[in-house]
Protein backbone atom coordinates (compact mmCIF):
# COMPACT_ATOMS: atom_id res chain seq x y z
CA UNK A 1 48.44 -61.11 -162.69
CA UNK A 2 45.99 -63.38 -163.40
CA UNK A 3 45.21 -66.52 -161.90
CA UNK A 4 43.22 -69.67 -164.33
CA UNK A 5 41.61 -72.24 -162.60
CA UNK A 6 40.82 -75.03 -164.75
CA UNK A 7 37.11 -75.91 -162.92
CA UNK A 8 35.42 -78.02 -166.26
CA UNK A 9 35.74 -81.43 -164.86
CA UNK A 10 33.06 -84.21 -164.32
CA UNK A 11 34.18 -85.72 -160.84
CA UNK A 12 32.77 -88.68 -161.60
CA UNK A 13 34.66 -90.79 -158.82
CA UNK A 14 32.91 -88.21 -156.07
CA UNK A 15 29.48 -89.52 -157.73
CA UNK A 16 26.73 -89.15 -156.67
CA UNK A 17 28.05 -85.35 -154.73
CA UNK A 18 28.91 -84.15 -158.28
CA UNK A 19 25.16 -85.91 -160.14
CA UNK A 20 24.18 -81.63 -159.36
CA UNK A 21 27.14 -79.77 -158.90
CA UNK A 22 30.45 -79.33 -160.70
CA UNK A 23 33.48 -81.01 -158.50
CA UNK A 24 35.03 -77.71 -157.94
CA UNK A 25 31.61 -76.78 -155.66
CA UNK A 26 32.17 -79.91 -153.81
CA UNK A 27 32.31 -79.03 -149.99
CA UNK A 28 35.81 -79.55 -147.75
CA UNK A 29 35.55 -78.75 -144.11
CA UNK A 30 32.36 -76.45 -144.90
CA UNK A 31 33.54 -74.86 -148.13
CA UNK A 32 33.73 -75.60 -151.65
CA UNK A 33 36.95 -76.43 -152.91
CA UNK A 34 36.53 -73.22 -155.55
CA UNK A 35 36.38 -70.78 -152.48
CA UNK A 36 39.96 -72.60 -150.97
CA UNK A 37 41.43 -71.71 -153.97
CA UNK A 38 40.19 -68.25 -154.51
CA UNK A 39 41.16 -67.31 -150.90
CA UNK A 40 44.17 -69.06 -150.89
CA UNK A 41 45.49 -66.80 -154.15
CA UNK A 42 43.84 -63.73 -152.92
CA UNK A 43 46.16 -64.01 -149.77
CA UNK A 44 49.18 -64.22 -151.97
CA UNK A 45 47.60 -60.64 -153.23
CA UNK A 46 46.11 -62.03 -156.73
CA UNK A 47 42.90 -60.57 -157.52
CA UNK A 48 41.85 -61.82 -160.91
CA UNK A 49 40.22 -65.10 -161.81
CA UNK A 50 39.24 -66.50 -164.83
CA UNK A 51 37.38 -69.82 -164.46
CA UNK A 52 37.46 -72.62 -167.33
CA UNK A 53 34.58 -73.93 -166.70
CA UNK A 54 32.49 -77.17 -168.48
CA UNK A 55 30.19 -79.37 -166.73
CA UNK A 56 27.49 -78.10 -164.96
CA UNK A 57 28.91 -74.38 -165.41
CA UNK A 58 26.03 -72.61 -164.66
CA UNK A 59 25.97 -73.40 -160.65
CA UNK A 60 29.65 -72.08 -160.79
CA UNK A 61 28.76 -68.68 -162.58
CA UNK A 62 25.74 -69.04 -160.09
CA UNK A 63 28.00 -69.42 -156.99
CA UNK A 64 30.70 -67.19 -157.66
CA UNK A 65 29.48 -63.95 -160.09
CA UNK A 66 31.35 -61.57 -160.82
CA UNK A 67 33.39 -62.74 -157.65
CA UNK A 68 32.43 -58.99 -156.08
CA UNK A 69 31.27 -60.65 -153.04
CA UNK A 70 34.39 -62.30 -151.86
CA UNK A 71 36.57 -59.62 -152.95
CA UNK A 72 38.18 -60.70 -156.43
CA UNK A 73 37.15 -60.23 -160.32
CA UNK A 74 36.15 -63.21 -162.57
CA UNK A 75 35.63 -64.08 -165.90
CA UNK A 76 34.49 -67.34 -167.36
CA UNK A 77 35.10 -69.24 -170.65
CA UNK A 78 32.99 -72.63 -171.40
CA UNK A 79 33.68 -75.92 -173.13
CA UNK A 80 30.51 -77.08 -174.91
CA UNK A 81 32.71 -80.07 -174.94
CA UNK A 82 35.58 -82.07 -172.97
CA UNK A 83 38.78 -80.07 -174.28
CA UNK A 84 41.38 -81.49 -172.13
CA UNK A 85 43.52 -79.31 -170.09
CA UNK A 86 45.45 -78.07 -172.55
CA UNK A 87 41.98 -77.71 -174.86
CA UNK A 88 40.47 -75.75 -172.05
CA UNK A 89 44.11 -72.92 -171.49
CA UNK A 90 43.59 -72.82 -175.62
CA UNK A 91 39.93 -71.84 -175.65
CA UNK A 92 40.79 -69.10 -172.63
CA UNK A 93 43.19 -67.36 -175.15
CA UNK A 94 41.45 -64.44 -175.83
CA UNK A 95 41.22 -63.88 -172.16
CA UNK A 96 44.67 -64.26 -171.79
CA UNK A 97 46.42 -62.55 -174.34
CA UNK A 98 47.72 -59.66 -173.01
CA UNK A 99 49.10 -61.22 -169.82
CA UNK A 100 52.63 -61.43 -169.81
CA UNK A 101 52.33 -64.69 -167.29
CA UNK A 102 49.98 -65.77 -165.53
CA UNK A 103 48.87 -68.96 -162.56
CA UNK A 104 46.87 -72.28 -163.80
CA UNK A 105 45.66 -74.17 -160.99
CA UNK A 106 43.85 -77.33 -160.66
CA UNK A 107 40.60 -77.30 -159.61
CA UNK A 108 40.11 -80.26 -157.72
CA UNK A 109 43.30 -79.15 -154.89
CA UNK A 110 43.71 -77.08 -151.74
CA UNK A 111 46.76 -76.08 -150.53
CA UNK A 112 48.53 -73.57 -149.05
CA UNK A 113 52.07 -73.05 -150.77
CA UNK A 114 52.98 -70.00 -152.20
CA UNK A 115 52.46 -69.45 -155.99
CA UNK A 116 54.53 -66.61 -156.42
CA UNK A 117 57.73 -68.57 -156.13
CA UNK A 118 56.78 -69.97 -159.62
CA UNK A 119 56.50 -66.50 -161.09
CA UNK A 120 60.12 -65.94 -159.82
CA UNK A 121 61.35 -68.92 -161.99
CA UNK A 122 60.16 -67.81 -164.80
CA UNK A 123 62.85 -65.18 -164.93
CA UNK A 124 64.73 -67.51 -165.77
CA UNK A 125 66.43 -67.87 -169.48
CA UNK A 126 64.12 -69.99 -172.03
CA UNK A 127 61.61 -71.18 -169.21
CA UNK A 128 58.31 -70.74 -170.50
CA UNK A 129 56.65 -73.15 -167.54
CA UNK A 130 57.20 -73.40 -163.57
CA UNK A 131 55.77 -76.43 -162.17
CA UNK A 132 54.84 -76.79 -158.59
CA UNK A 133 55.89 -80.44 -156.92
CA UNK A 134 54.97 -81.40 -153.47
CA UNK A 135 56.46 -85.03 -151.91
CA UNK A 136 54.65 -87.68 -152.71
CA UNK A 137 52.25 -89.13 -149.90
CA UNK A 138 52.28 -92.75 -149.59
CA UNK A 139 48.15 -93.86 -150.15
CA UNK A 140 49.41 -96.91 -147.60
CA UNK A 141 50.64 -97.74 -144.59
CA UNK A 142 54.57 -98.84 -144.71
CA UNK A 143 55.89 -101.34 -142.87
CA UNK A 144 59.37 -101.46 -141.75
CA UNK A 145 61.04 -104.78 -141.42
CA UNK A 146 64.29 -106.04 -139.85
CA UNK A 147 66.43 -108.70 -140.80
CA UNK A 148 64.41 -111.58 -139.23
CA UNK A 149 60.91 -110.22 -140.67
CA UNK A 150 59.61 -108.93 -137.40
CA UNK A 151 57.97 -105.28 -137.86
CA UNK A 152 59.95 -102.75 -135.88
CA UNK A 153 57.91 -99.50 -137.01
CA UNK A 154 54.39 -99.19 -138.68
CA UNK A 155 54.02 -95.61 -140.53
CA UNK A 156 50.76 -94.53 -141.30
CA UNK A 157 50.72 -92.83 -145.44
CA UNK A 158 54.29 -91.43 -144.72
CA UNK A 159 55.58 -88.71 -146.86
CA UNK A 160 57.68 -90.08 -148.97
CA UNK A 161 60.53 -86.96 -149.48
CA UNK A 162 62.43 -89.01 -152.20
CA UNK A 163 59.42 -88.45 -154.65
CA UNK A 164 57.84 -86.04 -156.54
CA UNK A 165 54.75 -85.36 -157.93
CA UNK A 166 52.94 -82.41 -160.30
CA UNK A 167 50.71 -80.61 -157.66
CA UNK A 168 48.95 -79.40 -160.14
CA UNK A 169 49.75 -75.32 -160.08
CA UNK A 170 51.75 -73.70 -162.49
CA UNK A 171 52.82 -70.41 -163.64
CA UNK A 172 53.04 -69.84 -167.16
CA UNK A 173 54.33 -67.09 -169.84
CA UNK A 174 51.92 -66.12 -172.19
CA UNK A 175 53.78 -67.96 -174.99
CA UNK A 176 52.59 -71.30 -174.12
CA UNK A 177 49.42 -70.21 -176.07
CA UNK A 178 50.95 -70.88 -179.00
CA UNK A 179 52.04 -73.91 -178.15
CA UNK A 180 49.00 -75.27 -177.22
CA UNK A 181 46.23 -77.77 -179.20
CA UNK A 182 42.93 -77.20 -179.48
CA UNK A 183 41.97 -80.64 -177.95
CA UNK A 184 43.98 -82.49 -174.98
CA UNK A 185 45.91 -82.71 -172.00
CA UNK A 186 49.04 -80.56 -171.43
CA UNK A 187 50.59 -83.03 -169.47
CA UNK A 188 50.92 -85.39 -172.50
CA UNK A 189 50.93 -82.71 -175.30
CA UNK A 190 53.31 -79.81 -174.38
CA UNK A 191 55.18 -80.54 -171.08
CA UNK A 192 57.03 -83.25 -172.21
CA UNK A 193 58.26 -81.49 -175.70
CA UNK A 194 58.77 -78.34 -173.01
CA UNK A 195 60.64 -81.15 -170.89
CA UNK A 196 63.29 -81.82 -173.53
CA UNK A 197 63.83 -78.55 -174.78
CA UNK A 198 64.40 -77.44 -171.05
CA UNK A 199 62.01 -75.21 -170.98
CA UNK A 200 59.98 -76.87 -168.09
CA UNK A 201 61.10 -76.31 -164.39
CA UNK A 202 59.79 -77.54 -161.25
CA UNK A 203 59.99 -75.86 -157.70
CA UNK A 204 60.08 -78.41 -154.92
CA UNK A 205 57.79 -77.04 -151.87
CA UNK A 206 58.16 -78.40 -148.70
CA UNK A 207 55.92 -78.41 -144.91
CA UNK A 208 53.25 -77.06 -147.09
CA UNK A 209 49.52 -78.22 -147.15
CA UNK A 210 48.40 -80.36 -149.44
CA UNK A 211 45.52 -82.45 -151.03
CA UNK A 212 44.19 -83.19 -154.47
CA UNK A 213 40.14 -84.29 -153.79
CA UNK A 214 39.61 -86.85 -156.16
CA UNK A 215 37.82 -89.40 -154.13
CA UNK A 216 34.73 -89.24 -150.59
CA UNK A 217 37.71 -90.87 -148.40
CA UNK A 218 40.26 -87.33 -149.90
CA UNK A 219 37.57 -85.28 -148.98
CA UNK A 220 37.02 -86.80 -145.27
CA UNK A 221 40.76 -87.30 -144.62
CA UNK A 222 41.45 -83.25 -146.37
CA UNK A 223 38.26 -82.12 -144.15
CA UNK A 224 39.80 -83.65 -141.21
CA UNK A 225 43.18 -82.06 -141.51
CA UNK A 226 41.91 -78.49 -142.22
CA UNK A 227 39.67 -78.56 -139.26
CA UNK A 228 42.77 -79.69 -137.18
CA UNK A 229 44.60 -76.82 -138.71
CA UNK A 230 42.22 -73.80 -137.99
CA UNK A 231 41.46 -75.43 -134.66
């Protein structure tokens, strides 16, 4: 099985990090986000990579190789231009062809859940998509208030159980190539067609790590947590 990590974006709101390297390089806790990932899915016993990479590709194809040195195998497609996230899955189809399924991954998140409960979804009847969701965490402090206004309990960015939000891995069935456009984002083109035909499915994780790195304060509250967890 192959795992695609979709590692073309610009970054632009971790400026000026990402000015000369791609936001997947981008260092958390002493490693570049990339090298979460790929040890993250190696530990779940996945082995193949393919990168979809864009801006600034050449310091990832620099960085990683031919992944020998930390154990994997990757290949690499390129945009020449912005193609959207369901643009980018489209222009890796040759790659992918002969998969029966296969893992698309962010490449701006590090976590820790385990991708392989996805796969098992998609033995399910018509699903052609398995969406991971994680509880959404609150980017503010909540207040609780009684009756009479006075605060009884401050939370600090709570977890908020009730919601859910796209955590940005997936594992897909090799039909979704055909489904795909040559230009834009799967999140507005396919999933929600997918959505109504049920044909999307999500797989609520719980007490798993977490963080999507899209800002400097992610990467110094993500960098703090890690080191807190290996320490």
């Amino acid at each position: 099985m192959k795992a695609v990590i979709l590692a073309g974006g610009f970054g632009k709101r971790l400026r000026p990090l990402t000015e000369e390297r791609p936001k997947p390089l981008v260092e958390v806790a002493g490693k570049p986000i990339l090298l979460w990932q790929i040890e993250w899915l190696k530990s779940y016993g996945i082995r193949d990579f393919v990168l979809l990479t864009g801006y600034l590709r050449e310091k990832i194809i620099e960085y990683i190789g031919s992944g020998r040195k930390f154990d994997v195998r990757v290949s690499y497609t390129v945009e020449d231009e912005p193609l959207g996230t369901a643009g980018a899955l489209k222009n890796a189809e040759a790659v992918l062809r002969g998969e029966d399924y296969f893992i698309v991954v962010n490449g701006d998140i590090i976590t820790d859940l385990n991708p392989l409960k996805l796969v098992d979804e998609l033995k399910r009847e018509n699903v052609i998509v398995a969406i991971a969701a994680v509880p959404l965490r609150s980017p503010y402090g909540i207040l609780e208030i009684d009756n009479d206004g006075y605060v009884k309990e401050f939370k600090e960015k709570p977890i908020l159980e009730e919601y859910w939000i796209n955590a940005g891995v997936y594992a897909m069935k090799s039909e979704i190539l055909e489904l795909l456009p040559e230009k834009g984002d799967i999140e507005r083109t396919v999933f929600p067609q997918l959505a109504k035909e049920r044909k999307l499915i999500a797989v609520r994780y719980r007490d798993v790590f977490w963080r999507s790195i899209d800002t400097h304060k992610d990467i110094e509250e993500a960098s703090r947590e890690l080191t807190s967890v290996k320490g």
